[in-house]
Structure formats: structure tokens, C-alpha cells
Protein backbone atom coordinates (compact mmCIF):
# COMPACT_ATOMS: atom_id res chain seq x y z
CA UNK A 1 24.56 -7.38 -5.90
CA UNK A 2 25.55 -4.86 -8.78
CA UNK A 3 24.67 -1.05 -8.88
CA UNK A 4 22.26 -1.90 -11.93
CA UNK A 5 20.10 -4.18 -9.92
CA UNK A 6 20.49 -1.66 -6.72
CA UNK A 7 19.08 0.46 -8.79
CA UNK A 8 16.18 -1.14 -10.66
CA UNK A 9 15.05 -1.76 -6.98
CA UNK A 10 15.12 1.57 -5.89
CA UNK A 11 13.53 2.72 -9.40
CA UNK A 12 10.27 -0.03 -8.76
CA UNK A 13 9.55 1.11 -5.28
CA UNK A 14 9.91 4.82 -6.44
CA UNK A 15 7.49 4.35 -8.75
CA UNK A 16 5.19 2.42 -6.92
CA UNK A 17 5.03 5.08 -4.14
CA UNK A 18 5.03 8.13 -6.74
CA UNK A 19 2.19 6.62 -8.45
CA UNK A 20 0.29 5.66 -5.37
CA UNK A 21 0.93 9.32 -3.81
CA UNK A 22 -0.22 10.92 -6.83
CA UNK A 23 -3.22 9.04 -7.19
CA UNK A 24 -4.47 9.32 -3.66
CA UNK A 25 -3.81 13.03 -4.26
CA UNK A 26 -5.76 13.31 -7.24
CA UNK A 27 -8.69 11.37 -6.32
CA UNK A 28 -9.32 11.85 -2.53
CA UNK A 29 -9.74 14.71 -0.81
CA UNK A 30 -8.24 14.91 2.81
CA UNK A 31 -9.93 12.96 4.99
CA UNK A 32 -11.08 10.66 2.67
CA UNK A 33 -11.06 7.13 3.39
CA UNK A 34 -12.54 3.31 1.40
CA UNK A 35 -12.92 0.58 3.97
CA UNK A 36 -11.19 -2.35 2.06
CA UNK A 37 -11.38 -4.65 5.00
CA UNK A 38 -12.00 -4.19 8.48
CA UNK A 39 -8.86 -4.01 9.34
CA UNK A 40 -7.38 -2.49 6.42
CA UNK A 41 -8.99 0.95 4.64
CA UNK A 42 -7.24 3.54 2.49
CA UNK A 43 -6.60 6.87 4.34
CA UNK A 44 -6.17 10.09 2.95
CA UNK A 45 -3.94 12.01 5.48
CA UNK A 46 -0.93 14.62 5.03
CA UNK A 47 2.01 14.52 6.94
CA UNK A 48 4.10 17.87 7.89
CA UNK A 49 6.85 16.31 9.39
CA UNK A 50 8.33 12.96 10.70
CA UNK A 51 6.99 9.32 11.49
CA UNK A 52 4.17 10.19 13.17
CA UNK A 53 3.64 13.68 12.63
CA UNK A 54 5.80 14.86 14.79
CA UNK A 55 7.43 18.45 13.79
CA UNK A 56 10.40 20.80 14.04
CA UNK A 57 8.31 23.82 15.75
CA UNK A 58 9.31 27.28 14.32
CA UNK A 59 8.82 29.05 11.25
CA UNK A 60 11.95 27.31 9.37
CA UNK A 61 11.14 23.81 11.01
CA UNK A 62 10.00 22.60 8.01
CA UNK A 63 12.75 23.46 6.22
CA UNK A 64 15.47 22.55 8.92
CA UNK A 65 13.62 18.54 8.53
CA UNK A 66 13.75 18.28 4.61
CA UNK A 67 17.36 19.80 4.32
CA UNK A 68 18.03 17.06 7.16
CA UNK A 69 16.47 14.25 5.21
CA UNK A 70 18.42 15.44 1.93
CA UNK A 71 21.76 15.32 3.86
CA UNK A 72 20.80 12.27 5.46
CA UNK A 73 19.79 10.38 1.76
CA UNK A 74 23.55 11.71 0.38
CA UNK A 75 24.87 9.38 3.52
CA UNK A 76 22.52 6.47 3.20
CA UNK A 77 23.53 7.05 -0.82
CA UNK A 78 27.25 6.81 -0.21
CA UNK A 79 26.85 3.55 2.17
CA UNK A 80 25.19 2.08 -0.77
CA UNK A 81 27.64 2.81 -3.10
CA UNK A 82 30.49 1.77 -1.08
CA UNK A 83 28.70 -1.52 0.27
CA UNK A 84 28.51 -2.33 -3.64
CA UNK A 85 31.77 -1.41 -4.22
CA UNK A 86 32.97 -3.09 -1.53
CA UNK A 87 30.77 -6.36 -3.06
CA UNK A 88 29.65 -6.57 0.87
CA UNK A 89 26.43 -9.03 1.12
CA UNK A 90 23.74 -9.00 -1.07
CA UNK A 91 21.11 -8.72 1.95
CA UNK A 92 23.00 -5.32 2.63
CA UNK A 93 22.95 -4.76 -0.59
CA UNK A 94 19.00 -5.28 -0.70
CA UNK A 95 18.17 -3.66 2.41
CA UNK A 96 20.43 -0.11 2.06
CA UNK A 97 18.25 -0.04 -1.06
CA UNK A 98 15.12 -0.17 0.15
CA UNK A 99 15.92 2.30 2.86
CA UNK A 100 17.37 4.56 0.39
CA UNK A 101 14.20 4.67 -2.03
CA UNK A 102 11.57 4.97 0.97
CA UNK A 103 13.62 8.16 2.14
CA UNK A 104 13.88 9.36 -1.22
CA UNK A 105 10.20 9.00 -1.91
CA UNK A 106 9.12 10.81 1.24
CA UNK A 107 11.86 13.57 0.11
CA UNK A 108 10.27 13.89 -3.16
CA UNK A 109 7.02 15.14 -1.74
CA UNK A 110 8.85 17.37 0.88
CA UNK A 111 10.41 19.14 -1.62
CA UNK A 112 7.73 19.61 -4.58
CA UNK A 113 4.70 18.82 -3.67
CA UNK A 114 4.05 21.78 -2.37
CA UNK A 115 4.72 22.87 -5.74
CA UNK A 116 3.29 21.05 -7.79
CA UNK A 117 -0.08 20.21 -6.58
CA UNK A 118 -2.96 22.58 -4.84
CA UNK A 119 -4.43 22.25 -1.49
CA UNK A 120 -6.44 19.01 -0.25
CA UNK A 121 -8.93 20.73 2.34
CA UNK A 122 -12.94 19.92 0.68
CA UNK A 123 -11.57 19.39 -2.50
CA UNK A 124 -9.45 16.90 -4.78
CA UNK A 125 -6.05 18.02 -5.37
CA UNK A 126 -5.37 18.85 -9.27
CA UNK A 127 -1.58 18.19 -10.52
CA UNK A 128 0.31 21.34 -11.64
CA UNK A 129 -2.53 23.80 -11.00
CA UNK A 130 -2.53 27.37 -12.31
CA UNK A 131 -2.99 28.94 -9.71
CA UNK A 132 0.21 27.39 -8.31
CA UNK A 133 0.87 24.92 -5.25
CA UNK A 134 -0.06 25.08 -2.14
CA UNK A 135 3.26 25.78 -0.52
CA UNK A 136 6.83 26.40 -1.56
CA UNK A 137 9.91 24.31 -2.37
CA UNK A 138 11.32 22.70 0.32
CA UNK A 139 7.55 22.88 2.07
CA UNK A 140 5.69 19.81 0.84
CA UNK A 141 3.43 17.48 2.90
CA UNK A 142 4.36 13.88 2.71
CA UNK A 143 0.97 12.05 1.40
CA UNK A 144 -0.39 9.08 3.37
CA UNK A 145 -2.76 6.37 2.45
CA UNK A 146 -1.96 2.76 4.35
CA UNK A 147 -4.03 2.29 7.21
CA UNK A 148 -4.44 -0.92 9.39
CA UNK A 149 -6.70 -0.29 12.68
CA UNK A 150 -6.12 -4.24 13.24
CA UNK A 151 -8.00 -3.45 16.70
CA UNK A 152 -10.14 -1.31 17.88
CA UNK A 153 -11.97 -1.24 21.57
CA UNK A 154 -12.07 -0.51 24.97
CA UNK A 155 -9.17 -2.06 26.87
CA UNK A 156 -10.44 -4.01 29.80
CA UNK A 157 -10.26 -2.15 33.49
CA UNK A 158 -7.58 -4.00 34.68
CA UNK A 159 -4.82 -2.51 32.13
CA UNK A 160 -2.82 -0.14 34.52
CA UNK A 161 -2.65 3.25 32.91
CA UNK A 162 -4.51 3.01 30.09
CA UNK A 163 -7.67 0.51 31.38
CA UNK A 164 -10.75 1.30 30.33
CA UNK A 165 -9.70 3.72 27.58
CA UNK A 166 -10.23 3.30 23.71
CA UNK A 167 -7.47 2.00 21.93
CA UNK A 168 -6.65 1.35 18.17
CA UNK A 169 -3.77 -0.63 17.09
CA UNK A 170 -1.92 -0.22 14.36
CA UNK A 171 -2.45 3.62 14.51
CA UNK A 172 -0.01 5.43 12.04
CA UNK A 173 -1.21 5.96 8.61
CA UNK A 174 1.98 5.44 6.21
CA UNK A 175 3.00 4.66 2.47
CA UNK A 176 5.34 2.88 0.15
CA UNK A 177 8.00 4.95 1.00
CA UNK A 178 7.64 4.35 4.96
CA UNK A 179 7.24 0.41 4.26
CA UNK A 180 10.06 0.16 2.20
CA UNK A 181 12.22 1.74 5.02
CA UNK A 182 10.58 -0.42 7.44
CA UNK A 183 11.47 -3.40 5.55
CA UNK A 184 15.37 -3.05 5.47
CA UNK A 185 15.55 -2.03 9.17
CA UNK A 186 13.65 -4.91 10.05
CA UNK A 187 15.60 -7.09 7.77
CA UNK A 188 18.87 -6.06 8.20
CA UNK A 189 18.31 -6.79 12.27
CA UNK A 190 16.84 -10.32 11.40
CA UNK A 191 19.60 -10.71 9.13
CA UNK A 192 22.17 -9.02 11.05
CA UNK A 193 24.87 -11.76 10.70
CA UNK A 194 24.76 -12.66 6.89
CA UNK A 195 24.69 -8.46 6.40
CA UNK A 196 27.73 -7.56 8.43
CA UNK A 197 29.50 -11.37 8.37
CA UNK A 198 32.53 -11.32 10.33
CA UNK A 199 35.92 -11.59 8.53
């Protein structure tokens, strides 16, 4: 696969998630959520820090995890580069890029949108506000909107552990960005063989 079409990849699946981020920021305010399905609705949630939202405690945590993810999208952007140049497998190819644009998406909101939009608490966000952002540079919350409770109930008594408790799966909320990511690991360890073929 060439660096053009790398890169047309990684350009769609920015935009998608930029667009989707920005619209969910713009029209919902936190919290909100549209049931689509029963097992699908669109959740309005901010995440601080990783999958999950687990953070970095401390007063420079945040900053410590987005300097981390920039370093971190420089390697996965060299391994790219080099599988291309390299002409290694086109399932490589296709799943380095996806990886590469779902980190880069989440990095864009770590790192400006704190800047560039205003706070979600009771109200809708507003784009380039002039009162200024919310946070600083290097201080954004990653926006979430993808959420699929697939089930939710009471697990029966004879669970061990967690019997009898409530229990949703699929919990997370994520976005573009973490799907795309999800769908190169996954794929490059279905694909494993054709991506690293033996010589």
C-alpha cells in the first residue's frame, strides 16, 4: 500500500471522528444521551484520561498522559512510514493506519479542546467561545459518544463473586478514534501471519 492511500485513510477516519466530536459537543450537553436502539444510544461523556477513564493522579498527570500519547503517535508514525517503505503487507499497511488516526484523533482533543471549546456542565458547548476554553493546551477532555449496554440485569445467584449484582455489558462509552484503534489491534492479531509473513 502507498503513503497516498495510508494517508487518505487516516485523513477519512480523522474526519469522521472530528466531525462526530464536534457535533456531540455542540449539540449535547454532558450527560446527554438519544436511545437509538436498546442496545445502542448516543452518550455524551468526557474522558480525562485513558481507556476507561483511568488517570495519571497529580497536578501534571494530565499533562505527563498527552505528552505520552504525542511521543507514542511519532513511534506508531515512524512504523508506518517504514512498513511502507519497506512495501511490508498491505494488512500492516491498513492496520498501522488505523491505529495511527484513532490515536491522533484522541490527541487532537487532548491538546485543544480545552482550548477551543467552553465547558459542557448544564449547558451546550459553543466552538471558539469568547470567553475562552475551558482548560489549557495540553488539558483537553477526550469527547465520547458510542454506547452499547448490549445487556443489562441482575446476574443470577449462582455467579461466584459477582451473583446477584447488576451488570451492564458493553460498559465503556468510546468514539471513532477508539474504534479505529480497536480495529487494527484486532486485525492485525487475526491477521497476524499475512502482516508479519515469514521470509
Amino acid at each position: 500500500m502507498s503513503l497516498k492511500k495510508a494517508t487518505a485513510i487516516i485523513l477519512l477516519i480523522l474526519l469522521i471522528d472530528q466531525v462526530s466530536k464536534i457535533y456531540i459537543k455542540t449539540h449535547f450537553m454532558l450527560g446527554e444521551e438519544i436511545r437509538v436502539f436498546d442496545w445502542f444510544r448516543i452518550l455524551f461523556v468526557e474522558n480525562e484520561g485513558m481507556a476507561w477513564g483511568a488517570k495519571i493522579p497529580g497536578t501534571y498527570g494530565k499533562l505527563i498522559l498527552t505528552l505520552f500519547r504525542i511521543v507514542a503517535i511519532g513511534g506508531i508514525g515512524y512504523w508506518l512510514w517504514d512498513s511502507i517503505k519497506r512495501k511490508s503487507s498491505r494488512i500492516l499497511i491498513f492496520c498501522i493506519a488505523f491505529i495511527f488516526a484513532g490515536a491522533l484523533g484522541n490527541i487532537i482533543d487532548s491538546v485543544f479542546y480545552g482550548l477551543i471549546f467552553n465547558d459542557s456542565h448544564r449547558q451546550v458547548a459553543t466552538l471558539f467561545p469568547e470567553a475562552g476554553g475551558y482548560g489549557t493546551l495540553f488539558h483537553g477532555k477526550v469527547v465520547d459518544m458510542l454506547y452499547f449496554p448490549l445487556y443489562n440485569g441482575t446476574l443470577p445467584e449462582w455467579i461466584p463473586i459477582w451473583g446477584g449484582q447488576y451488570f451492564t455489558f458493553f460498559d465503556p462509552v468510546f468514539n471513532v478514534a477508539d474504534s479505529a484503534i480497536s480495529v487494527g489491534v484486532v486485525l492485525l492479531l487475526i491477521f497476524n501471519k499475512k502482516a508479519f509473513p515469514k521470509k
